[in-house]
C-alpha atoms as a PDB file:
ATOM      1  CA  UNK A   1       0.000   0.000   0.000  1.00  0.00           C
ATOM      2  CA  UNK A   2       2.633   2.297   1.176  1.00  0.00           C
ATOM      3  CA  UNK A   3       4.158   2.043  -2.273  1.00  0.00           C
ATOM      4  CA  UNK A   4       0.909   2.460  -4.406  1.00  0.00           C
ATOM      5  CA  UNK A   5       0.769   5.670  -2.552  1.00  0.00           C
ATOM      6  CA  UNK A   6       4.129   6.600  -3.760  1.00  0.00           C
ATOM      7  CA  UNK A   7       2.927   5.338  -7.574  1.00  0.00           C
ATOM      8  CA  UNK A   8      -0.357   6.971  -7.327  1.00  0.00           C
ATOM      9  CA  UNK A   9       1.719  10.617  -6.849  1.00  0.00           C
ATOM     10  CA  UNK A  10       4.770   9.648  -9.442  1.00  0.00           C
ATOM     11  CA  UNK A  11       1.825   8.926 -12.016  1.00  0.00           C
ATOM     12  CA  UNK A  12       0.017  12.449 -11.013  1.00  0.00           C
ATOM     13  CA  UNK A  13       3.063  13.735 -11.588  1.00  0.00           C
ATOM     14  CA  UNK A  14       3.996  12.883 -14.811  1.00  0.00           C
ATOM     15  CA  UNK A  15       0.296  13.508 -15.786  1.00  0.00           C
ATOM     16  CA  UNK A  16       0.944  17.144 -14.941  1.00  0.00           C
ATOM     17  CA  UNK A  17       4.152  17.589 -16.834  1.00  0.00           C
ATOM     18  CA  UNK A  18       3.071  16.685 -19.748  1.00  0.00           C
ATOM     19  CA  UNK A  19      -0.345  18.647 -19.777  1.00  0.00           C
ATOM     20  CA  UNK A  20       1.843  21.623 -19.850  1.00  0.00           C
ATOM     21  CA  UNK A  21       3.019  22.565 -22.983  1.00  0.00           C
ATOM     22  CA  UNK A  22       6.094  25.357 -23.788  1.00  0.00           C
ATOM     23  CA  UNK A  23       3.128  28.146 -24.958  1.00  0.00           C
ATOM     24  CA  UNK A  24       5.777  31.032 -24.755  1.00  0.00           C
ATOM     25  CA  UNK A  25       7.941  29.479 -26.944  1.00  0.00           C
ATOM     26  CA  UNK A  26       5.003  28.706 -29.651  1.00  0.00           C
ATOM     27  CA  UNK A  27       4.321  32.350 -29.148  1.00  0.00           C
ATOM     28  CA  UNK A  28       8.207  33.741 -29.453  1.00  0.00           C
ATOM     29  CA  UNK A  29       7.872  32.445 -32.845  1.00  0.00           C
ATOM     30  CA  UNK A  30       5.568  34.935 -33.435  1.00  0.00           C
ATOM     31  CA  UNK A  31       7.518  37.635 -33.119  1.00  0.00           C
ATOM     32  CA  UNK A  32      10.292  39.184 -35.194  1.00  0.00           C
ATOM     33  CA  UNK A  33      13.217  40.979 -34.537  1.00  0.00           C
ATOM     34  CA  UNK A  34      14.257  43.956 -36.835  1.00  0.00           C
ATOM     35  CA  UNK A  35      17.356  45.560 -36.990  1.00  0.00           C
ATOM     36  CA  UNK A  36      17.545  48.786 -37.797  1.00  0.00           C
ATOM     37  CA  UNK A  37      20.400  50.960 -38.069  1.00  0.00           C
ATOM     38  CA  UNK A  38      21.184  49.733 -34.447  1.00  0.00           C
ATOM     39  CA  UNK A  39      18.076  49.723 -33.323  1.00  0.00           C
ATOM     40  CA  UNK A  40      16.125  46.724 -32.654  1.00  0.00           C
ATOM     41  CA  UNK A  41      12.596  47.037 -33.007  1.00  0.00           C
ATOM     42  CA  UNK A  42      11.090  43.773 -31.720  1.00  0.00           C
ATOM     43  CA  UNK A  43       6.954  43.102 -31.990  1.00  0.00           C
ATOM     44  CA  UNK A  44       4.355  41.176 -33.106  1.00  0.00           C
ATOM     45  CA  UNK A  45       2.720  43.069 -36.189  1.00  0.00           C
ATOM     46  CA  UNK A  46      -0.773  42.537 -37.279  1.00  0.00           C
ATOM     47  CA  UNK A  47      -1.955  45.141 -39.426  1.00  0.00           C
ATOM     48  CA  UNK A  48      -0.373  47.962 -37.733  1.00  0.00           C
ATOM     49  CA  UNK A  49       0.446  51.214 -39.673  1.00  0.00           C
ATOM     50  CA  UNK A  50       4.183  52.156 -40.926  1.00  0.00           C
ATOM     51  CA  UNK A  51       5.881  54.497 -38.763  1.00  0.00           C
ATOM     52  CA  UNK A  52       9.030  56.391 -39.394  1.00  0.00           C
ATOM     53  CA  UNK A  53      11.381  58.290 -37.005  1.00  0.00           C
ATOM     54  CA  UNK A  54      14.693  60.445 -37.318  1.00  0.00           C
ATOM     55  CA  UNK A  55      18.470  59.620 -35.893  1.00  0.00           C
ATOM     56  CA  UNK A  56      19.920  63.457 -36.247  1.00  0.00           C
ATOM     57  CA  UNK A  57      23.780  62.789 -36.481  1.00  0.00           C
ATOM     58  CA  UNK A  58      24.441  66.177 -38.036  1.00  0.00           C
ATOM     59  CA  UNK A  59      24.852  69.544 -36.414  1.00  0.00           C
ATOM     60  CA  UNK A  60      21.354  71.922 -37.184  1.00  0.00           C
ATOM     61  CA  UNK A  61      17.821  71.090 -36.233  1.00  0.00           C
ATOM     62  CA  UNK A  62      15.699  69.615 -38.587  1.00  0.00           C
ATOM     63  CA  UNK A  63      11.594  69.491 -39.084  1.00  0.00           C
ATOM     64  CA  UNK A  64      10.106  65.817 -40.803  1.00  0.00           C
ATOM     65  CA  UNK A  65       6.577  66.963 -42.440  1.00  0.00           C
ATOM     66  CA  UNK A  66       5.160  63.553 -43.616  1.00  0.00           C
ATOM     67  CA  UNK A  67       2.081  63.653 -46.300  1.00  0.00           C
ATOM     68  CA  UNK A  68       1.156  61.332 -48.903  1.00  0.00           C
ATOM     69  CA  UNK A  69       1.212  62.082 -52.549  1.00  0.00           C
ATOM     70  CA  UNK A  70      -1.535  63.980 -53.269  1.00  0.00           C
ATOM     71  CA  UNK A  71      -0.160  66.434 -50.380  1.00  0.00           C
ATOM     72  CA  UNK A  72      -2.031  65.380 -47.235  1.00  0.00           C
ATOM     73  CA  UNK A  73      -0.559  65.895 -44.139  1.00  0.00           C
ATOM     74  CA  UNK A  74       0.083  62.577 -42.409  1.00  0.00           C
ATOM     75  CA  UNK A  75       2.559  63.474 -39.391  1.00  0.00           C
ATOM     76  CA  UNK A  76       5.053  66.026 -38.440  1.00  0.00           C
ATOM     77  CA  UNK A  77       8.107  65.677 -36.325  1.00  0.00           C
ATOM     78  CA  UNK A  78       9.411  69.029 -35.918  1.00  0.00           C
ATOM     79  CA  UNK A  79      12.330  70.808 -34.172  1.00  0.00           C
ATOM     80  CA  UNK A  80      14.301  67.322 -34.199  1.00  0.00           C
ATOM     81  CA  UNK A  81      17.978  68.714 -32.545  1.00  0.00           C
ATOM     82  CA  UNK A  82      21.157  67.883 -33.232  1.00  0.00           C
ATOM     83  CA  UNK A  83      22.332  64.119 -31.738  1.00  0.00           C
ATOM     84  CA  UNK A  84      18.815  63.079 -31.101  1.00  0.00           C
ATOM     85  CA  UNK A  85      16.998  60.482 -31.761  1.00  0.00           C
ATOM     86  CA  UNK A  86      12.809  60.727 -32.143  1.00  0.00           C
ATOM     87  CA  UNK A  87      10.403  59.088 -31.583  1.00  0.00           C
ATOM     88  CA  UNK A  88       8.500  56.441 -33.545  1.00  0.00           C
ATOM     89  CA  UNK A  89       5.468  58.275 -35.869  1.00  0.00           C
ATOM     90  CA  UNK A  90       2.508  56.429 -37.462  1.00  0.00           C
ATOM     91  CA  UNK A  91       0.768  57.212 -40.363  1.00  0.00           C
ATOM     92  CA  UNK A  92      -1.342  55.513 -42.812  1.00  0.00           C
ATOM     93  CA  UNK A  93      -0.340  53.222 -45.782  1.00  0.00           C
ATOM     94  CA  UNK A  94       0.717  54.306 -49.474  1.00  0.00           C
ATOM     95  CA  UNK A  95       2.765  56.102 -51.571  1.00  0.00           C
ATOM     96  CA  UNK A  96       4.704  58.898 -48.864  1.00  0.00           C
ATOM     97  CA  UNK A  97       6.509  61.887 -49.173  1.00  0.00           C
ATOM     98  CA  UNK A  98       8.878  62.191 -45.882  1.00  0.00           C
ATOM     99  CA  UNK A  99      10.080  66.250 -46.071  1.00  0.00           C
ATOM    100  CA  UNK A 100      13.010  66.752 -43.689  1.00  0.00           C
ATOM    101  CA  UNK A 101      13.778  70.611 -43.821  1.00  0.00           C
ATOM    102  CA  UNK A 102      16.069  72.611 -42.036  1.00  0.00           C
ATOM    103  CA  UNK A 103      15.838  76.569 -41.767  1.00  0.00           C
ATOM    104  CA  UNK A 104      19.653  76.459 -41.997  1.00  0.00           C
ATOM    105  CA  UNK A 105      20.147  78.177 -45.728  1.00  0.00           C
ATOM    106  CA  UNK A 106      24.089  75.464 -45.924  1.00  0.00           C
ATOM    107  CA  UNK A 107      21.438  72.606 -45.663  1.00  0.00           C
ATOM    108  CA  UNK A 108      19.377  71.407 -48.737  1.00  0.00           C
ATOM    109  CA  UNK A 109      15.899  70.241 -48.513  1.00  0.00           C
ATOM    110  CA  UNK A 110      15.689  66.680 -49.119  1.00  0.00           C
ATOM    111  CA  UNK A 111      12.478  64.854 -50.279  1.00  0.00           C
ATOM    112  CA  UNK A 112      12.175  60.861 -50.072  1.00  0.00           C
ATOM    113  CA  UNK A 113       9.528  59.283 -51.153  1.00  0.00           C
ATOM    114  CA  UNK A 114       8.512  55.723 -50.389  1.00  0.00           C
ATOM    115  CA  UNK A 115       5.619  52.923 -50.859  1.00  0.00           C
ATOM    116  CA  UNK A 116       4.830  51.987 -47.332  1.00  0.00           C
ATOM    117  CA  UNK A 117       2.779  49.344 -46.195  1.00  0.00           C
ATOM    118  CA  UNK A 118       1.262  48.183 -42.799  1.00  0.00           C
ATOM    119  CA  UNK A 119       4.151  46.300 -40.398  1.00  0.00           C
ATOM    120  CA  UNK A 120       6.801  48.895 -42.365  1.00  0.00           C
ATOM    121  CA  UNK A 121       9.157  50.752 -40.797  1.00  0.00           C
ATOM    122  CA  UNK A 122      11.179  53.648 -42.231  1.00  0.00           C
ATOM    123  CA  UNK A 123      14.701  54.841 -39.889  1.00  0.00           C
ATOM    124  CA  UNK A 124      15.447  58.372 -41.575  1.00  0.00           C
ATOM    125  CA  UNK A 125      19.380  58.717 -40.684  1.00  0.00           C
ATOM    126  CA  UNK A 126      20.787  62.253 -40.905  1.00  0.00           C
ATOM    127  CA  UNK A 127      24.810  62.158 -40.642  1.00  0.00           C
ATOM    128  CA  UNK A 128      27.524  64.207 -39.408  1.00  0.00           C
ATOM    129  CA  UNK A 129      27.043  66.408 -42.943  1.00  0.00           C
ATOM    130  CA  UNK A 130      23.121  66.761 -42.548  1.00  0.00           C
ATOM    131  CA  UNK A 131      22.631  64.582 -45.422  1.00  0.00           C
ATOM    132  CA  UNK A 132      20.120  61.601 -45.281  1.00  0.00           C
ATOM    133  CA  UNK A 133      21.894  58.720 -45.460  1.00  0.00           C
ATOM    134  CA  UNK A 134      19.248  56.315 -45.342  1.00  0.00           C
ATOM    135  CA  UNK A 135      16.617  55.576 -48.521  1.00  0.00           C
ATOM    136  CA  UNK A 136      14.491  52.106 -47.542  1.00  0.00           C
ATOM    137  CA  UNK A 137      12.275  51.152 -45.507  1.00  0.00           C
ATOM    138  CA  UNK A 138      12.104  47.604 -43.466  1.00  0.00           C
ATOM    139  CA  UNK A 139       9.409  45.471 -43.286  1.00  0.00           C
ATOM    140  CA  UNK A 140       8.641  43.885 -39.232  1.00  0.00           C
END
């Protein structure tokens, strides 16, 4: 008897070990991990809209305006320093216009425009010479 008892709670036991199943793992697989530009972006994307932000390695401040080909105003980022880094910005699929401006008159204008999807992201990278250095998007 005394060893049924011991049985009866090594069965249980087992029982229980392998009802539970490694969920978190199933759901890791999920998710993705994006690098970008030494960033890693890491999420689970379902539908979400593309976002963009700015890494400002040069020496002004610049302003993002972002619109969509017909002109629409989508999302502004303005007043983006020197050595910063923004924020992420969302704005709805298509065809974009990303405007990064600068009121210094040594510093050009610069226009990019890309096709952006949902789960896209878009890392605009000024350098030291306040010239975008960075021209594609990433998908997540």
């Amino acid at each position: 008897m005394k060893n049924l008892l011991k049985q009866a709670l090594f069965l249980c036991f087992v029982i229980m070990l392998s009802a539970c199943t490694p969920e978190s793992m199933q759901n890791d697989s999920l998710s993705e991990t994006v690098e970008v530009e030494n960033f890693q972006l890491t999420e689970f994307c379902s539908n979400q809209d593309p976002t963009t932000r700015v890494v400002n390695n040069g020496t002004v401040t610049f302003d993002l305006l972002v619109t969509n080909a017909d002109g629409t105003f989508l999302a502004e980022l303005p007043n983006i320093l020197s050595n910063t880094t923004t924020s992420w910005a969302s704005f709805p699929e298509g065809d974009i216009v990303f405007s990064l401006t600068s009121n210094d008159p040594s510093v050009s204008d610069t226009d990019v425009v890309l096709k952006m999807g949902t789960c896209m992201v878009y890392e605009i990278e000024v350098d030291s010479n306040n010239q975008i250095v960075s021209f594609t998007s990433t998908s997540i």
